[in-house]
N, C-alpha and C. Protein backbone atom coordinates (compact mmCIF):
# COMPACT_ATOMS: atom_id res chain seq x y z
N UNK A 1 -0.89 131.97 78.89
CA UNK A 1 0.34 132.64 79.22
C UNK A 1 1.50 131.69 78.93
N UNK A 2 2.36 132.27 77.88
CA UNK A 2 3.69 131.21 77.86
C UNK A 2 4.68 131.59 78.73
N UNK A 3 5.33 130.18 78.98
CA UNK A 3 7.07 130.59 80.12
C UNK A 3 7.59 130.65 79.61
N UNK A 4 9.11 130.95 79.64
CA UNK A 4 9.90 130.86 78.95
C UNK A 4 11.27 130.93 80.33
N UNK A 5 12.28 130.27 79.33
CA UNK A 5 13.43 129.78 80.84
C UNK A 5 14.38 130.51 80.56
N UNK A 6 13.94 131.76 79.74
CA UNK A 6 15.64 132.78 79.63
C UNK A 6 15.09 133.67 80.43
N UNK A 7 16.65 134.02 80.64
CA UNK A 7 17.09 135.07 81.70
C UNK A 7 17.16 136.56 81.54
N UNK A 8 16.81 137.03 81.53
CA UNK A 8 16.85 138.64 81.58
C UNK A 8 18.04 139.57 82.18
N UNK A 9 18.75 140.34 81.44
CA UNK A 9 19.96 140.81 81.72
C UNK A 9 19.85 141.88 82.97
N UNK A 10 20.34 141.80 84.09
CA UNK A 10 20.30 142.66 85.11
C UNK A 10 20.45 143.91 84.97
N UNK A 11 19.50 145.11 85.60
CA UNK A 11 20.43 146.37 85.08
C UNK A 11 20.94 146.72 86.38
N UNK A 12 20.96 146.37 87.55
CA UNK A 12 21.60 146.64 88.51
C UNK A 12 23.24 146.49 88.36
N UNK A 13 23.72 148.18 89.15
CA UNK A 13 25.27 147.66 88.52
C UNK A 13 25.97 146.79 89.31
N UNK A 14 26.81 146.30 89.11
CA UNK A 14 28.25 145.32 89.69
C UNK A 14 28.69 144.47 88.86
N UNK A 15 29.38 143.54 88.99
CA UNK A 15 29.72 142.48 88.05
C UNK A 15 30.82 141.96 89.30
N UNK A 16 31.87 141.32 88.31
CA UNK A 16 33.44 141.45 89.60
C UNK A 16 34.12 142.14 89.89
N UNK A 17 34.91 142.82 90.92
CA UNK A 17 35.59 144.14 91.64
C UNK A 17 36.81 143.62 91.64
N UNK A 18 37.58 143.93 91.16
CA UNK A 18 38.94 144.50 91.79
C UNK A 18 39.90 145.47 91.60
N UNK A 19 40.27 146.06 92.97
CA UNK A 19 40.52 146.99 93.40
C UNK A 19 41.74 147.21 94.19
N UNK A 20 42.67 147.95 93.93
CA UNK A 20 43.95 148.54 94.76
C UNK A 20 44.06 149.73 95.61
N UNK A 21 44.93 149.97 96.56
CA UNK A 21 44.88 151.18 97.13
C UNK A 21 46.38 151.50 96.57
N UNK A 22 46.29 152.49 96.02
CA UNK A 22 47.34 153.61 95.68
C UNK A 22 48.77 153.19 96.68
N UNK A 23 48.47 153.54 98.17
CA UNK A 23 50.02 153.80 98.45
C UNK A 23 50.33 152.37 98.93
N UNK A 24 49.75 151.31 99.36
CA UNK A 24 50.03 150.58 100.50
C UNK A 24 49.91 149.56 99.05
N UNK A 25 49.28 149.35 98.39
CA UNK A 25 48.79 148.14 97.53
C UNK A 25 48.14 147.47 97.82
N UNK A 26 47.68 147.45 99.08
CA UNK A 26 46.57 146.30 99.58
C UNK A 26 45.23 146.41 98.21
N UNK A 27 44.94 145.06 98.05
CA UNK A 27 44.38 144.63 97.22
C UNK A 27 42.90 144.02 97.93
N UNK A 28 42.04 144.39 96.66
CA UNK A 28 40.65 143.71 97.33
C UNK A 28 39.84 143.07 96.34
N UNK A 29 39.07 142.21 96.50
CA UNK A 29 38.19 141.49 94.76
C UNK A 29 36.84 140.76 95.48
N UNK A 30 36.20 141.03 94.82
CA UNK A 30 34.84 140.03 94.96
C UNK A 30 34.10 140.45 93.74
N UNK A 31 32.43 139.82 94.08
CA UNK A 31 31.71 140.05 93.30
C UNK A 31 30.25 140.32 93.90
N UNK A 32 29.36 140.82 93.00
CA UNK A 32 28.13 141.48 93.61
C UNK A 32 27.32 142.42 92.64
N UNK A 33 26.05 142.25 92.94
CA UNK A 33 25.29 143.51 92.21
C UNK A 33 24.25 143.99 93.31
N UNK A 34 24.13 145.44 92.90
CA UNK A 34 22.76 146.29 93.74
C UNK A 34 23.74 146.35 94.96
N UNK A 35 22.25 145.55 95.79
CA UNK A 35 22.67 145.91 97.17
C UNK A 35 23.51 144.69 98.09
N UNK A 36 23.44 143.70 97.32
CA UNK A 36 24.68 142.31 97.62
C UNK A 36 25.97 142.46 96.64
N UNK A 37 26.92 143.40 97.46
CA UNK A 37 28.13 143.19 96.76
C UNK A 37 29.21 142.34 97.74
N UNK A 38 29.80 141.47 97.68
CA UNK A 38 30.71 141.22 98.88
C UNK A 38 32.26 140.74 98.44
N UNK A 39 33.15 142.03 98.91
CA UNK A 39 34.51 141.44 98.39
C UNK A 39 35.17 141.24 99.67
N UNK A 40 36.28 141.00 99.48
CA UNK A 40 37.71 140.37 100.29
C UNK A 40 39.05 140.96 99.98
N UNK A 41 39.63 141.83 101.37
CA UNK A 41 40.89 142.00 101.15
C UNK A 41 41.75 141.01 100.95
N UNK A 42 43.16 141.09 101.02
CA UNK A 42 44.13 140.14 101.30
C UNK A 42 44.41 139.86 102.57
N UNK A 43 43.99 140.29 103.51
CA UNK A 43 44.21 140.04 105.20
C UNK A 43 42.83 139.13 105.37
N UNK A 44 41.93 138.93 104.43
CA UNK A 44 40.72 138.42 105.24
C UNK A 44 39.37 139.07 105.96
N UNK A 45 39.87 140.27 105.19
CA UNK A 45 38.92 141.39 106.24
C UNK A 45 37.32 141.31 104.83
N UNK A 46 36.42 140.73 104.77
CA UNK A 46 35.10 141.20 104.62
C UNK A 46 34.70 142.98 104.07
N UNK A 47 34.18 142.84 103.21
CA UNK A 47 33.52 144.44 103.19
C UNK A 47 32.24 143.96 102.21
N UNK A 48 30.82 143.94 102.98
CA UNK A 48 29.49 144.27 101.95
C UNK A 48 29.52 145.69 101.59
N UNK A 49 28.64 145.66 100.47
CA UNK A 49 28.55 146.93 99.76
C UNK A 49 27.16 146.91 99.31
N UNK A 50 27.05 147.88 98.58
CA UNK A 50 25.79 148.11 97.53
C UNK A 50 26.12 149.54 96.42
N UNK A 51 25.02 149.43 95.23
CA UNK A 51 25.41 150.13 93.99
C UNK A 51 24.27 150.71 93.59
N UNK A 52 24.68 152.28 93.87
CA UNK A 52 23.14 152.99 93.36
C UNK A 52 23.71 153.67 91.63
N UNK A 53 22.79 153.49 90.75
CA UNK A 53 23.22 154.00 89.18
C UNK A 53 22.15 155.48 89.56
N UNK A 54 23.07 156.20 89.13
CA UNK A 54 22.57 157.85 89.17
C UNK A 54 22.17 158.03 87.74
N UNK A 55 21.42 159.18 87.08
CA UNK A 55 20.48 159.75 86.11
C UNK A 55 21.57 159.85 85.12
N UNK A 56 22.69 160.15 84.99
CA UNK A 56 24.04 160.21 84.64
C UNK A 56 24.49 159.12 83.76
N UNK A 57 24.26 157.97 84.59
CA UNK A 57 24.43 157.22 84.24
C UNK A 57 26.05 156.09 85.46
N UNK A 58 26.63 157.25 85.85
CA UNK A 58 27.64 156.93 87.08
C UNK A 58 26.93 156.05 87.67
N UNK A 59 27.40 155.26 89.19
CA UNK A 59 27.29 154.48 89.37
C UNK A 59 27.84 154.36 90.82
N UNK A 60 27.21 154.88 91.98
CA UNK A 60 27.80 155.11 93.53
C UNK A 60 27.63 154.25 94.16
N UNK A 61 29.15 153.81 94.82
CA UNK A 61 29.75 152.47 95.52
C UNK A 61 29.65 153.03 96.71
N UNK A 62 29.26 152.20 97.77
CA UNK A 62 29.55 151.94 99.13
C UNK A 62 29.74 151.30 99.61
N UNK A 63 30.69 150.49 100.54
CA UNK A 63 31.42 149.83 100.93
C UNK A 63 31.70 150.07 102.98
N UNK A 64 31.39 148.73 103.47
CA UNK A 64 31.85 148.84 104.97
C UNK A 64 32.41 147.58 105.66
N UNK A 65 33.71 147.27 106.01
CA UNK A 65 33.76 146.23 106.83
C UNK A 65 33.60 145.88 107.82
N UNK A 66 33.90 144.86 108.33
CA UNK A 66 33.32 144.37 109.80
C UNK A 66 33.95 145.12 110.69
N UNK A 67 35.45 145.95 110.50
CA UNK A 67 35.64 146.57 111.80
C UNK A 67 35.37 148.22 111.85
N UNK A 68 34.50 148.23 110.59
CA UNK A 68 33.85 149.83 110.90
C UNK A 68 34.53 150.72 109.94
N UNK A 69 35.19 150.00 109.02
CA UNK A 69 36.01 151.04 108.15
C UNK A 69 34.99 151.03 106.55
N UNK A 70 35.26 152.39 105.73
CA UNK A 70 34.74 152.60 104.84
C UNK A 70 35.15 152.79 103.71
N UNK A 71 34.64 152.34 102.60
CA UNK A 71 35.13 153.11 101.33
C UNK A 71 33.91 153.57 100.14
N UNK A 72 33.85 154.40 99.82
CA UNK A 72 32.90 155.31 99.32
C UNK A 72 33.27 155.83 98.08
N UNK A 73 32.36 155.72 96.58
CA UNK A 73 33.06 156.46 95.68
C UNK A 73 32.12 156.52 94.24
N UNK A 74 32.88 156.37 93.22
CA UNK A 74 31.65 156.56 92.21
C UNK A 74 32.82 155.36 90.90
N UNK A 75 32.16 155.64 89.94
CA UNK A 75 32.29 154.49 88.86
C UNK A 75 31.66 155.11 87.35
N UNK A 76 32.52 155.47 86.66
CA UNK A 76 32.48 155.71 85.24
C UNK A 76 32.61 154.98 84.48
N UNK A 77 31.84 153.99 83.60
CA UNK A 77 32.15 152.96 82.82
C UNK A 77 32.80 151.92 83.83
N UNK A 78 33.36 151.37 83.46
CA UNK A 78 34.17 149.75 83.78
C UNK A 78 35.39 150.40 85.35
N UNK A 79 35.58 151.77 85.05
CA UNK A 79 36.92 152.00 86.14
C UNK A 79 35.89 152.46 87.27
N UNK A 80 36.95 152.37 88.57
CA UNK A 80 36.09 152.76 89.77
C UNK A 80 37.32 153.95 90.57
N UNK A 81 36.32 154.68 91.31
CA UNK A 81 37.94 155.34 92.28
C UNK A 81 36.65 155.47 93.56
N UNK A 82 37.80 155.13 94.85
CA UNK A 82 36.88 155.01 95.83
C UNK A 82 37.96 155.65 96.99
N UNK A 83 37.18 155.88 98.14
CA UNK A 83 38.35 157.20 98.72
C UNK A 83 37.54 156.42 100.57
N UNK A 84 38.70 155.76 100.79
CA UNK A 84 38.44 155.54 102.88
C UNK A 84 38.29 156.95 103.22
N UNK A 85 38.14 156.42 104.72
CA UNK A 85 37.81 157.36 106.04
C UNK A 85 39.33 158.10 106.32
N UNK A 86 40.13 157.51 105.84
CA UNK A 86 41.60 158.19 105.85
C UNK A 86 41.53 159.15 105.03
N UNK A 87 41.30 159.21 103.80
CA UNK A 87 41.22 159.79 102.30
C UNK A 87 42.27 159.35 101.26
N UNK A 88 42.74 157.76 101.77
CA UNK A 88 42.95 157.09 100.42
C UNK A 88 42.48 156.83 99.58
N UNK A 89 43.04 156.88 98.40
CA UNK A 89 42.59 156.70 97.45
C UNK A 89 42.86 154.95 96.71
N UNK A 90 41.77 154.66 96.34
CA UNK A 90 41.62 153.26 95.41
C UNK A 90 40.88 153.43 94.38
N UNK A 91 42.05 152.46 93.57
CA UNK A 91 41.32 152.63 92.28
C UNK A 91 41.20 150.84 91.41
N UNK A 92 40.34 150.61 90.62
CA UNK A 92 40.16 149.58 89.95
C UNK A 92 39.08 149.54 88.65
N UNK A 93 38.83 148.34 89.16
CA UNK A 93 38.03 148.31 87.65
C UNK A 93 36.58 146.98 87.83
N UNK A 94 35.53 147.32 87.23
CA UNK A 94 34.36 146.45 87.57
C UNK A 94 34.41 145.58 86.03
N UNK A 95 34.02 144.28 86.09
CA UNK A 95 33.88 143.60 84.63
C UNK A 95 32.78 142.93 84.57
């Protein structure tokens, strides 16, 4: 049996996140794939996530921070739109 020391390209989605909310601008960025995604607002607030790829080929984000708030959404190619428990809307882009 031979080894070999290359790496195999992930197909789990994520890469790096960042992300805006529409009215307020609060801004958010991290990085992550699957089910370890972990970004950071600008206040400091935490949100893990995880990334299920649908038959489609889309790509469904979930998102929760430490004080119980959510953001939920889907991902077409490289752009994302993700919608809180309010029903704001955010939008960005994965690279």
């Amino acid at each position: 049996m031979i080894f070999t020391n290359q790496r195999r390209l992930s197909s789990q989605p994520g890469g790096y996140f960042h992300l805006e909310e529409e009215k307020t601008k609060t801004r958010v960025a991290g990085y992550g794939h699957g089910d370890n995604i972990k970004l950071k607002d600008e206040y400091g607030n935490v949100w893990m996530g995880s990334a299920t790829r649908n038959p489609d080929n889309s790509v469904v984000y979930r998102f929760r921070s430490g004080k119980g708030k959510s953001l939920v959404g889907i991902a077409e190619g490289e752009s994302v739109t993700l919608r809180d428990e309010r029903g704001a809307t955010w939008k960005g882009f994965v690279s």
